[in-house]
C-alpha atoms as a PDB file:
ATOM      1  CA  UNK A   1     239.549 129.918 204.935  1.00  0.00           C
ATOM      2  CA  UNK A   2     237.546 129.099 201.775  1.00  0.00           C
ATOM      3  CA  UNK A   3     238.887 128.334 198.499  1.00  0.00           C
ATOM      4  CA  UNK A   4     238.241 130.286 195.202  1.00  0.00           C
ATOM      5  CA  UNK A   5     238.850 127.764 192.099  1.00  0.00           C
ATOM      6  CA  UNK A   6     238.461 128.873 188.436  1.00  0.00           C
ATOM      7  CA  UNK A   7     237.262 126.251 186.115  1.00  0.00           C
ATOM      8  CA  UNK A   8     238.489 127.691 182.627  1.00  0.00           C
ATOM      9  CA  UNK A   9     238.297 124.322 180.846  1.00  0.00           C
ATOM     10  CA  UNK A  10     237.193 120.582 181.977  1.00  0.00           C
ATOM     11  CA  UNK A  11     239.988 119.436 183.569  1.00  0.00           C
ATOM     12  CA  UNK A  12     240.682 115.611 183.384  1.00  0.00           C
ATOM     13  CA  UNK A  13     242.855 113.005 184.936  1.00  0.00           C
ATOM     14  CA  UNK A  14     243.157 111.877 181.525  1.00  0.00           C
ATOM     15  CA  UNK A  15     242.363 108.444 182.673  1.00  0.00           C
ATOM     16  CA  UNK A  16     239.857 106.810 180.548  1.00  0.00           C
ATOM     17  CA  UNK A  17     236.284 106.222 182.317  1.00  0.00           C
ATOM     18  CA  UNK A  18     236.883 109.930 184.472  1.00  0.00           C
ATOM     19  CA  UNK A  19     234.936 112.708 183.585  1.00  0.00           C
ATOM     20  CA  UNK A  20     236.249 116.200 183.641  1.00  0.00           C
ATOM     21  CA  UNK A  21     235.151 118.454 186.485  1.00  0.00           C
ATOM     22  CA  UNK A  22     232.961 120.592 184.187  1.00  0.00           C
ATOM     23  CA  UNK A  23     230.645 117.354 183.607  1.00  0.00           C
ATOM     24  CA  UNK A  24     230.859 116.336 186.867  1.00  0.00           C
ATOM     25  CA  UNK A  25     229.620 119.601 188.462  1.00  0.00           C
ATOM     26  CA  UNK A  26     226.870 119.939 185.787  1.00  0.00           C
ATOM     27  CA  UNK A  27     225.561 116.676 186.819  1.00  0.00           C
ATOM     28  CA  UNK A  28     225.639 117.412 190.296  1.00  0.00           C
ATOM     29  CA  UNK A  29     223.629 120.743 189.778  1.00  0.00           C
ATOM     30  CA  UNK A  30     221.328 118.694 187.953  1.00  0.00           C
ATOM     31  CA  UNK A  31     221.317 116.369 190.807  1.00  0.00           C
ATOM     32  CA  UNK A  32     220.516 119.144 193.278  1.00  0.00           C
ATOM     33  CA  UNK A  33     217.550 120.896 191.409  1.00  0.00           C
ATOM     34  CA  UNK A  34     215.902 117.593 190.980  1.00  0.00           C
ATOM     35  CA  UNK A  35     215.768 117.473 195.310  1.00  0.00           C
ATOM     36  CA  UNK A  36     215.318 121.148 195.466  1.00  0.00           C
ATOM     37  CA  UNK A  37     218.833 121.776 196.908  1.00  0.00           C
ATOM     38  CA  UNK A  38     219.866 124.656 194.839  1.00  0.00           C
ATOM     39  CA  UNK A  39     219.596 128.720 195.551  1.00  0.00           C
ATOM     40  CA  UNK A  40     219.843 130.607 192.548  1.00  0.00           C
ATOM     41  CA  UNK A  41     220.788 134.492 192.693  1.00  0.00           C
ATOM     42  CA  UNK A  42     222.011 136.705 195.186  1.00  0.00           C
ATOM     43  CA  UNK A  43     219.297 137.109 197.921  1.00  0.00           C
ATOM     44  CA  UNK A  44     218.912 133.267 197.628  1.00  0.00           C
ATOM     45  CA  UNK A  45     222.499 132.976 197.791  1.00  0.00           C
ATOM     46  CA  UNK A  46     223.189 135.079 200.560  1.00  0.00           C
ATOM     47  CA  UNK A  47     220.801 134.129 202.553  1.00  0.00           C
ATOM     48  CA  UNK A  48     222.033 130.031 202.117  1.00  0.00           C
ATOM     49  CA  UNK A  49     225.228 131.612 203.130  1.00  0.00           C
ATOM     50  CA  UNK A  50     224.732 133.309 205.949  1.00  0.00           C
ATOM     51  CA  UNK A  51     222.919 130.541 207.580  1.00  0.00           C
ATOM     52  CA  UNK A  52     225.350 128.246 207.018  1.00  0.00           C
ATOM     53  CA  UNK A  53     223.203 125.855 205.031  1.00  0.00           C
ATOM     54  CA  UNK A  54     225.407 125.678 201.756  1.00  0.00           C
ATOM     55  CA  UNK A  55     228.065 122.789 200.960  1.00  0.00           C
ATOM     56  CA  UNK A  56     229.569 124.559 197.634  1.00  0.00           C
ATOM     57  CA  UNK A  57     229.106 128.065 196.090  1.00  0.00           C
ATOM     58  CA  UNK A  58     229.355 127.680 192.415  1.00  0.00           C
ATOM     59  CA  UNK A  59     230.027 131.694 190.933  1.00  0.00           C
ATOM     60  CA  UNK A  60     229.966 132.615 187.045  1.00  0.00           C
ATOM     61  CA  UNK A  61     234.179 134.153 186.566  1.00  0.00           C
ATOM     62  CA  UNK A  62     232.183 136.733 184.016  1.00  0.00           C
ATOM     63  CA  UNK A  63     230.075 138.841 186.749  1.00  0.00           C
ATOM     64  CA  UNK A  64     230.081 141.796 185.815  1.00  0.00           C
ATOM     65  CA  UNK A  65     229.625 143.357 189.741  1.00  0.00           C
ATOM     66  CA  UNK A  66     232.255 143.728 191.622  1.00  0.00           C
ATOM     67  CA  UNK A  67     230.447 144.202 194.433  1.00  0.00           C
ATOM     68  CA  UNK A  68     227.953 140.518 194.420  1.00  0.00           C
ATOM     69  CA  UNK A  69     231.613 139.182 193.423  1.00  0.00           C
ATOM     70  CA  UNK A  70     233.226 140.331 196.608  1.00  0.00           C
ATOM     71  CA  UNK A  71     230.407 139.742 198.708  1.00  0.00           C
ATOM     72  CA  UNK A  72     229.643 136.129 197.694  1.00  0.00           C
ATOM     73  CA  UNK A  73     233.388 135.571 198.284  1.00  0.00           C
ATOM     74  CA  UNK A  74     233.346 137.183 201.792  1.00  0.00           C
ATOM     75  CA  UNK A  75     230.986 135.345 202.870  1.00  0.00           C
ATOM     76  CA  UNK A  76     232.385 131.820 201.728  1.00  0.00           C
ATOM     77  CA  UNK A  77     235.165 132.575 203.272  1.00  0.00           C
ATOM     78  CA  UNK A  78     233.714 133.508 206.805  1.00  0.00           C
ATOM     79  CA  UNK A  79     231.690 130.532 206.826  1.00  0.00           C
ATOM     80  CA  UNK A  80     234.599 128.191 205.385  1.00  0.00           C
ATOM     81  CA  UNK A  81     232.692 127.353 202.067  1.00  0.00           C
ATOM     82  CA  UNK A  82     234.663 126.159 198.376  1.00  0.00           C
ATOM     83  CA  UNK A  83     234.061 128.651 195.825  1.00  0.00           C
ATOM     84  CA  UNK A  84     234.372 127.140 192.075  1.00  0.00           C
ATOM     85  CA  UNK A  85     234.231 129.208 189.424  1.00  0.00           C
ATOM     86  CA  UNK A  86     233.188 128.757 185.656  1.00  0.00           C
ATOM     87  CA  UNK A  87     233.493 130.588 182.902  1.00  0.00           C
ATOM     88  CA  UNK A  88     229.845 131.431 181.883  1.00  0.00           C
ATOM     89  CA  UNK A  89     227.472 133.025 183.421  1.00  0.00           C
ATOM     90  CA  UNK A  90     224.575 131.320 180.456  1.00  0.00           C
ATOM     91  CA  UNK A  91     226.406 128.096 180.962  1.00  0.00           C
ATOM     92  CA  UNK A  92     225.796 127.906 184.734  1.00  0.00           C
ATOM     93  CA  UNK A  93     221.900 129.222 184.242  1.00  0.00           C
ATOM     94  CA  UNK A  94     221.687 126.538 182.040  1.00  0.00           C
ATOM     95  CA  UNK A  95     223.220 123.817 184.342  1.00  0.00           C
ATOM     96  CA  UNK A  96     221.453 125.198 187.303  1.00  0.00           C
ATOM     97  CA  UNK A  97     217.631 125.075 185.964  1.00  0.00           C
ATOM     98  CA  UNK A  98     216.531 129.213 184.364  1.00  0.00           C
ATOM     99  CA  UNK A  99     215.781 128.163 180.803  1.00  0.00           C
ATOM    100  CA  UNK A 100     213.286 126.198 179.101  1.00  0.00           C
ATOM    101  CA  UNK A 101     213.990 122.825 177.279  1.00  0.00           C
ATOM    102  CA  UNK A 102     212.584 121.826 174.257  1.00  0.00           C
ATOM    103  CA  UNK A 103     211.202 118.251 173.067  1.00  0.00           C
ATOM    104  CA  UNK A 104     215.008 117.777 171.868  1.00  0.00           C
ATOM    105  CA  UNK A 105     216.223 118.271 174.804  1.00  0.00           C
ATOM    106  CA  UNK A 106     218.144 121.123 173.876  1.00  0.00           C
ATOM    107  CA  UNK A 107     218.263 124.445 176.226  1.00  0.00           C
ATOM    108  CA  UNK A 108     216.202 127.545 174.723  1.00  0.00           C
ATOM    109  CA  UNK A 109     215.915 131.057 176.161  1.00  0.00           C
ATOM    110  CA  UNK A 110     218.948 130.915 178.830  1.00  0.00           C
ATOM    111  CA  UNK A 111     218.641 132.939 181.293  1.00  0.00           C
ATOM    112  CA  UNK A 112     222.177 133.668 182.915  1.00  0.00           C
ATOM    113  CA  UNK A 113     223.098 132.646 187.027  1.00  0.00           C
ATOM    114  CA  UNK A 114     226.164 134.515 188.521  1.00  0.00           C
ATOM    115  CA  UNK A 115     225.872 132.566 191.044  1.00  0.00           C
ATOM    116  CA  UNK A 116     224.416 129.092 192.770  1.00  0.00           C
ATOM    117  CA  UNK A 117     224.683 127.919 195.934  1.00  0.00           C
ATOM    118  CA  UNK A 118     224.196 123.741 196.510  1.00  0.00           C
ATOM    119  CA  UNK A 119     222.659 122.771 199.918  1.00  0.00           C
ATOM    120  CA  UNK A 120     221.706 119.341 198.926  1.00  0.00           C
ATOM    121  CA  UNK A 121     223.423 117.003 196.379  1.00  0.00           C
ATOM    122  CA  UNK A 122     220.436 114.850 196.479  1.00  0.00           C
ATOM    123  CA  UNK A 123     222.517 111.628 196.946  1.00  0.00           C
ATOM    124  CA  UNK A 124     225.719 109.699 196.376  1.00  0.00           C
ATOM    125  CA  UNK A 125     227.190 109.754 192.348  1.00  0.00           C
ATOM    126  CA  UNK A 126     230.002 109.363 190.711  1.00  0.00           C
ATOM    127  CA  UNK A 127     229.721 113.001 189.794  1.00  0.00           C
ATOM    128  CA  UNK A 128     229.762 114.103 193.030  1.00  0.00           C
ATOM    129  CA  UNK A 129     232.865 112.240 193.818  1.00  0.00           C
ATOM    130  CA  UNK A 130     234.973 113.234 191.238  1.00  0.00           C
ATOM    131  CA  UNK A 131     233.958 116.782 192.267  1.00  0.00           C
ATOM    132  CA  UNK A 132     234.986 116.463 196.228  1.00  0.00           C
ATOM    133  CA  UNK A 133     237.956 114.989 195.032  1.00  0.00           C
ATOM    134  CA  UNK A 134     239.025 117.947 193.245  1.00  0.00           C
ATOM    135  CA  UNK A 135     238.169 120.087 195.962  1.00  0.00           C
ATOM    136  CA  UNK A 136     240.243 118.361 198.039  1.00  0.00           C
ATOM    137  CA  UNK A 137     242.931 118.155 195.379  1.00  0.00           C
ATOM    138  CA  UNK A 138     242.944 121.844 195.587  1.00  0.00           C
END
């Protein structure tokens, strides 16, 4: 059966060096959109899902819809997929690609994601370790 984790703050080792798993799953987001490896929304979602093409569902913990809630979590857990949760809906649209950037860098015109589904990691990081190591933690 799949796992539901809530993210509420970045958790750390508290070893210098580690990251917490907040940074760590941003980065590997980033990662993913960069290889096209990310669905966004819940047709996208759903259908990653249901084929059994996703390796982590990432859901906002401030969805309003009780009903995409439910569903996205009955069908991790048919298929045997980790569920993380964050706290922001915004904060995951801006990790997983909906907004613009500006020449700062900075993230304008957010667009919220309830939830994300990752299909490819697009490689080996240190990010992406520190993030299966917490899901196996848990």
């Amino acid at each position: 059966m799949a796992e539901v984790d809530v993210v509420v703050g970045g958790e750390s080792s508290g070893a210098p060096g580690t990251m917490d798993i907040l940074t760590a799953l941003k980065e590997v987001l980033k990662k993913a959109l960069i290889v096209n490896g990310l669905s966004r929304g819940l047709h996208e979602c759903a259908k990653m899902l249901d084929r059994r093409q996703a390796l982590r569902c990432v859901l906002a913990a401030n969805c309003t819809e009780a009903a995409y809630v439910r569903l996205v979590e009955t069908l991790c857990a048919e298929h045997g997929i980790n569920v993380i949760k964050v706290p922001e809906a915004k904060e995951l649209g801006e990790w997983a690609g909906p907004c613009n950037i500006d020449k700062e860098g900075n993230a304008r015109k957010v667009v919220g994601c309830s939830c994300v589904v990752v299909s490819n990691y697009g490689g080996e990081s240190e990010a992406l370790h520190v993030l299966l190591d917490y899901m196996k933690k848990r």
